[in-house]
C-alpha atoms as a PDB file:
ATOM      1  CA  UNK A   1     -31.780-157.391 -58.096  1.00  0.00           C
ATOM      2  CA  UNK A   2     -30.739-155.797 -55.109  1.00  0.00           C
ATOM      3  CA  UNK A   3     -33.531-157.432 -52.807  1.00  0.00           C
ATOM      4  CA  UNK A   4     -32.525-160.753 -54.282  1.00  0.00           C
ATOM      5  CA  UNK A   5     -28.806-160.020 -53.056  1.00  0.00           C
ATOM      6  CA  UNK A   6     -29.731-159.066 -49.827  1.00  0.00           C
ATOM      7  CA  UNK A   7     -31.580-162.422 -49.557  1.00  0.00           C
ATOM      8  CA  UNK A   8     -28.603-164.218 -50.900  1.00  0.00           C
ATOM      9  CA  UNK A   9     -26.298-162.092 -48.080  1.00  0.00           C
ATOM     10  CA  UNK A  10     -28.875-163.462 -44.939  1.00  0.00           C
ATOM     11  CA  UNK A  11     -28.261-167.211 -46.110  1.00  0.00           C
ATOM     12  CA  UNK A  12     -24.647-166.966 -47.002  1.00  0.00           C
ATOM     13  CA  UNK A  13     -24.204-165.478 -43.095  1.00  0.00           C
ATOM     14  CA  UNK A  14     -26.708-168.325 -42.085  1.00  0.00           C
ATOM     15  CA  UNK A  15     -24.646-170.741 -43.180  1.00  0.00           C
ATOM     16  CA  UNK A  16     -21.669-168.709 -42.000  1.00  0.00           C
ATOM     17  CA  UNK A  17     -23.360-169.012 -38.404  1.00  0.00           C
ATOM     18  CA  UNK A  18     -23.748-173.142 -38.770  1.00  0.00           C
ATOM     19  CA  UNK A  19     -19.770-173.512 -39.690  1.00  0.00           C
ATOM     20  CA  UNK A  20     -19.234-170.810 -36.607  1.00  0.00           C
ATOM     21  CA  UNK A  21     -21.736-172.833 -34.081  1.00  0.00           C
ATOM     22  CA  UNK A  22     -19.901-175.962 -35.279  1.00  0.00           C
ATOM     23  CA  UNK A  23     -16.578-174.771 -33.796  1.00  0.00           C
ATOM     24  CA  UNK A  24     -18.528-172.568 -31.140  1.00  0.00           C
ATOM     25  CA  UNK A  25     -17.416-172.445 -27.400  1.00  0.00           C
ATOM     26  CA  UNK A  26     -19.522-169.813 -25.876  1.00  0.00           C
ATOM     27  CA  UNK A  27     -22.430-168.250 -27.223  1.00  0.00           C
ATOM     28  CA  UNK A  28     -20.619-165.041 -27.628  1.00  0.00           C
ATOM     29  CA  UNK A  29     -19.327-166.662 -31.202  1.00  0.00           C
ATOM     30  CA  UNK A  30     -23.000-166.676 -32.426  1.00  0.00           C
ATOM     31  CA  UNK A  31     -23.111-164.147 -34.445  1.00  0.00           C
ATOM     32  CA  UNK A  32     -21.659-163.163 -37.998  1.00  0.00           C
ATOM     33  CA  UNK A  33     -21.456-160.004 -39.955  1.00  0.00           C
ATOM     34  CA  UNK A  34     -21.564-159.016 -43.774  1.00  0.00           C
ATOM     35  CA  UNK A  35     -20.949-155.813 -45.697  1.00  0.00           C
ATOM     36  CA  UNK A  36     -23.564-154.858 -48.727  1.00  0.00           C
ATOM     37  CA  UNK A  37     -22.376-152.831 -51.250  1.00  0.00           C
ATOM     38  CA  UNK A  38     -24.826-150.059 -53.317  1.00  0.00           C
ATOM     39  CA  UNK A  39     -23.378-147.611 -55.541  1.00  0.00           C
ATOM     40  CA  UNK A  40     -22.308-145.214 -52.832  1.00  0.00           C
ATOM     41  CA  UNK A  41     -23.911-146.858 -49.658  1.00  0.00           C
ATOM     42  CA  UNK A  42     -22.122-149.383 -47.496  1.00  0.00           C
ATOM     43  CA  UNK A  43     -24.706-151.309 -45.333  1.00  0.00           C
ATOM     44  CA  UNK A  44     -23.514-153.336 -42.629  1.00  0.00           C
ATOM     45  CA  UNK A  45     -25.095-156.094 -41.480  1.00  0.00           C
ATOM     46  CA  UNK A  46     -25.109-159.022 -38.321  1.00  0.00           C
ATOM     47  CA  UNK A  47     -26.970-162.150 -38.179  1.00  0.00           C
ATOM     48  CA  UNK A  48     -26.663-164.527 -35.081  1.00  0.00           C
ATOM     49  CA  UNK A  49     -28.903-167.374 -33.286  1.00  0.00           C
ATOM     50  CA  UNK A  50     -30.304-168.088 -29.859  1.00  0.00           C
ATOM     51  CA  UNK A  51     -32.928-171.086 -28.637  1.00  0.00           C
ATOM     52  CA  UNK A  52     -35.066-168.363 -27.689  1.00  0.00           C
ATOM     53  CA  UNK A  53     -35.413-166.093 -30.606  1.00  0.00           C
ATOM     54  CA  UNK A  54     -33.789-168.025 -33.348  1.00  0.00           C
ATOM     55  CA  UNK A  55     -31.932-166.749 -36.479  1.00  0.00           C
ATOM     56  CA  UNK A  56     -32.052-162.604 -36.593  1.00  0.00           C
ATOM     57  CA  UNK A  57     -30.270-160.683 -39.446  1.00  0.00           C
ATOM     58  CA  UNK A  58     -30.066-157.527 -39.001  1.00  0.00           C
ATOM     59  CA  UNK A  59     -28.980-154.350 -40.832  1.00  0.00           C
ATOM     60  CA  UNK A  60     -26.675-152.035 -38.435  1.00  0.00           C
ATOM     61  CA  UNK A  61     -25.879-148.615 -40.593  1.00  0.00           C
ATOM     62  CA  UNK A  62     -25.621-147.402 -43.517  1.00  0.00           C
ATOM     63  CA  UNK A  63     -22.920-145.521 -44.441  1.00  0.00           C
ATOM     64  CA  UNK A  64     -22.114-143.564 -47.631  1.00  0.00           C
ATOM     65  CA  UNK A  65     -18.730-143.892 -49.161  1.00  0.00           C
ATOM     66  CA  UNK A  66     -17.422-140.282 -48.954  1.00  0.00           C
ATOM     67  CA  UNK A  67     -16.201-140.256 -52.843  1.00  0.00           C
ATOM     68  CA  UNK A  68     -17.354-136.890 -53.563  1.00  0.00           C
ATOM     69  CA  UNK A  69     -16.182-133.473 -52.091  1.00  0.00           C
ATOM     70  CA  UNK A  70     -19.598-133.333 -50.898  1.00  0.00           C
ATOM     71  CA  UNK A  71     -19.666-136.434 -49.433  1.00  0.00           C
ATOM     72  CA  UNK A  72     -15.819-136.224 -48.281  1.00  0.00           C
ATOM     73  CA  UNK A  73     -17.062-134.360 -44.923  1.00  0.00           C
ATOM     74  CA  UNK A  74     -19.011-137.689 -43.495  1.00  0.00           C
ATOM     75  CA  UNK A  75     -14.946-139.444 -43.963  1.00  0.00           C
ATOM     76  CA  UNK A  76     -14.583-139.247 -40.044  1.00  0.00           C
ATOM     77  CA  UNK A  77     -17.873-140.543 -39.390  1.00  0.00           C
ATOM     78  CA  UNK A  78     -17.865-143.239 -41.670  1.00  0.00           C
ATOM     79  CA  UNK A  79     -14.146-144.713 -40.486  1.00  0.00           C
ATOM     80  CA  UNK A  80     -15.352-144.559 -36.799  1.00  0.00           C
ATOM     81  CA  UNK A  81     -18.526-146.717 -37.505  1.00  0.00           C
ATOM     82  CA  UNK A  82     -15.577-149.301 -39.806  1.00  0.00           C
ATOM     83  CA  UNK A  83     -13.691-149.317 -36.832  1.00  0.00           C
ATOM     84  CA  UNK A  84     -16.991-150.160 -34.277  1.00  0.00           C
ATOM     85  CA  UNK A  85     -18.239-152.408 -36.316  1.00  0.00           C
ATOM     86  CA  UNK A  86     -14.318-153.973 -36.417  1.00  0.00           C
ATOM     87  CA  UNK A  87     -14.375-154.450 -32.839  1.00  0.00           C
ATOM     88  CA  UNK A  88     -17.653-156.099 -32.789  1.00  0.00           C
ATOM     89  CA  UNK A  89     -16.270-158.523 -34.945  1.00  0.00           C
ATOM     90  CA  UNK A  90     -13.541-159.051 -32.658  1.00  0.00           C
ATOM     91  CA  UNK A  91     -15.270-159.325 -29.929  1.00  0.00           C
ATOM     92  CA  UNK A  92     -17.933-162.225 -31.432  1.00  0.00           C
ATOM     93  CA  UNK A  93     -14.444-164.639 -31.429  1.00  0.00           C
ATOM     94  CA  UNK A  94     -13.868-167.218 -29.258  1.00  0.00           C
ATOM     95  CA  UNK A  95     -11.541-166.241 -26.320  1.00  0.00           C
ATOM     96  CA  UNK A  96      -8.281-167.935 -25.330  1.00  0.00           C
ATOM     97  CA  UNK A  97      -9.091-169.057 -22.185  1.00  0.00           C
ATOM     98  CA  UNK A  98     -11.946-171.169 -24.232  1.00  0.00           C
ATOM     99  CA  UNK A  99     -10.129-173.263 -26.221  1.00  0.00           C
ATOM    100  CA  UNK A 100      -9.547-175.915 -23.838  1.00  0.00           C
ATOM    101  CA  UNK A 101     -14.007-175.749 -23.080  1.00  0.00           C
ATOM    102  CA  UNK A 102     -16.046-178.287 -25.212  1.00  0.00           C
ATOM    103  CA  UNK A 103     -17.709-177.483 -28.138  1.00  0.00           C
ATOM    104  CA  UNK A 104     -21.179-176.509 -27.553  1.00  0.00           C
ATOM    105  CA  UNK A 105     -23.059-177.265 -31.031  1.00  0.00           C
ATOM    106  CA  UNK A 106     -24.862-180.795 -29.794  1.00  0.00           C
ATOM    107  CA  UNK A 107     -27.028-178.131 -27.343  1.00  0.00           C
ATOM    108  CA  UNK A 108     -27.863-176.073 -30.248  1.00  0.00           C
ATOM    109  CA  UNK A 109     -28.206-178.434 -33.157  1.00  0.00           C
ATOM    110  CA  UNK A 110     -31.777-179.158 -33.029  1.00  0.00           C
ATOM    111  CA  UNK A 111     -32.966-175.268 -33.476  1.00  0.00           C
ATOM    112  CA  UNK A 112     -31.227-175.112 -36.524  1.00  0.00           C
ATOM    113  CA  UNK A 113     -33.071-174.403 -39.986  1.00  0.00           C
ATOM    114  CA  UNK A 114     -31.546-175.326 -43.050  1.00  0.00           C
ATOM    115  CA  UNK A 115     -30.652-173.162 -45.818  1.00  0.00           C
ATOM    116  CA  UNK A 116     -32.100-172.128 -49.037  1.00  0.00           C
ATOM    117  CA  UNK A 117     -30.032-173.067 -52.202  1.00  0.00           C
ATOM    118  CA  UNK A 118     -31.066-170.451 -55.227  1.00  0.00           C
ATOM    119  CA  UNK A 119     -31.040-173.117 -58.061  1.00  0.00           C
ATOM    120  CA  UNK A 120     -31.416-171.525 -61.540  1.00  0.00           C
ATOM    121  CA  UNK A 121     -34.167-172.237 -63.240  1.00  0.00           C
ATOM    122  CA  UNK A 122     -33.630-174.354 -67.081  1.00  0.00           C
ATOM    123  CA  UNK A 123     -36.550-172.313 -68.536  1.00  0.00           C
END
C-alpha cells in the first residue's frame, strides 16, 4: 500500500505543479513539495518541471520522528532539516517585484503530461 501512496503523492504534486505553472511568473515557482508519512519516518519530497528534463519527483530525506528516548537524540537534527526544507518552500514563491511580470504558462503548456486518475475498479 505504501508504493501505491507514494504514486498517488507524485501525481497529486503533478497536478499541484500545473495549478502553480498556471499562476507562474518565473521559473523559480516550478517546483512543489510533499511530506510522506511511515510509522516513524517522515520523507520529504519535491517535484518540479523544466522543457529540458521534464517532470522530476524527487525524495529529499528521511527523517525519523524522534518519539522514543532513543530516538529523542536525532530532535535537533530532524527540526533543522523542517526548517531547510521550510525555506525551500519559501523560496520556490513568486517574488514581489513579479507580480506586475506576465504569466509565463503559454511557453510551458505544450510539455505538459496529463495526470493519472486512480479509478476504482467495480469488480
Amino acid at each position: 500500500l505504501n508504493k501505491e501512496d507514494r504514486a498517488r503523492l507524485g501525481e497529486s504534486l503533478k497536478k499541484q505543479m500545473h495549478y502553480r505553472i498556471k499562476q507562474a511568473k518565473s521559473t523559480k515557482e516550478f517546483y512543489v513539495f510533499g511530506i510522506f508519512v511511515v510509522d516513524d519516518i517522515i520523507e520529504l519530497y519535491c517535484s518540479s518541471f523544466s522543457k529540458e528534463k521534464g517532470y522530476s519527483f524527487v525524495l529529499l530525506k528521511k527523517i525519523v520522528l524522534p518519539t522514543l528516548m532513543t530516538s529523542y537524540t536525532s530532535l535537533e537534527e530532524s527540526l533543522e532539516i523542517l526548517f531547510s526544507f521550510k525555506e525551500m518552500i519559501k523560496n520556490s514563491q513568486q517574488d514581489p517585484l513579479d507580480y506586475e511580470k506576465p504569466y509565463i504558462q503559454y511557453e510551458y503548456s505544450n510539455y505538459f503530461k496529463p495526470t493519472i486518475s486512480f479509478i476504482k475498479s467495480p469488480n
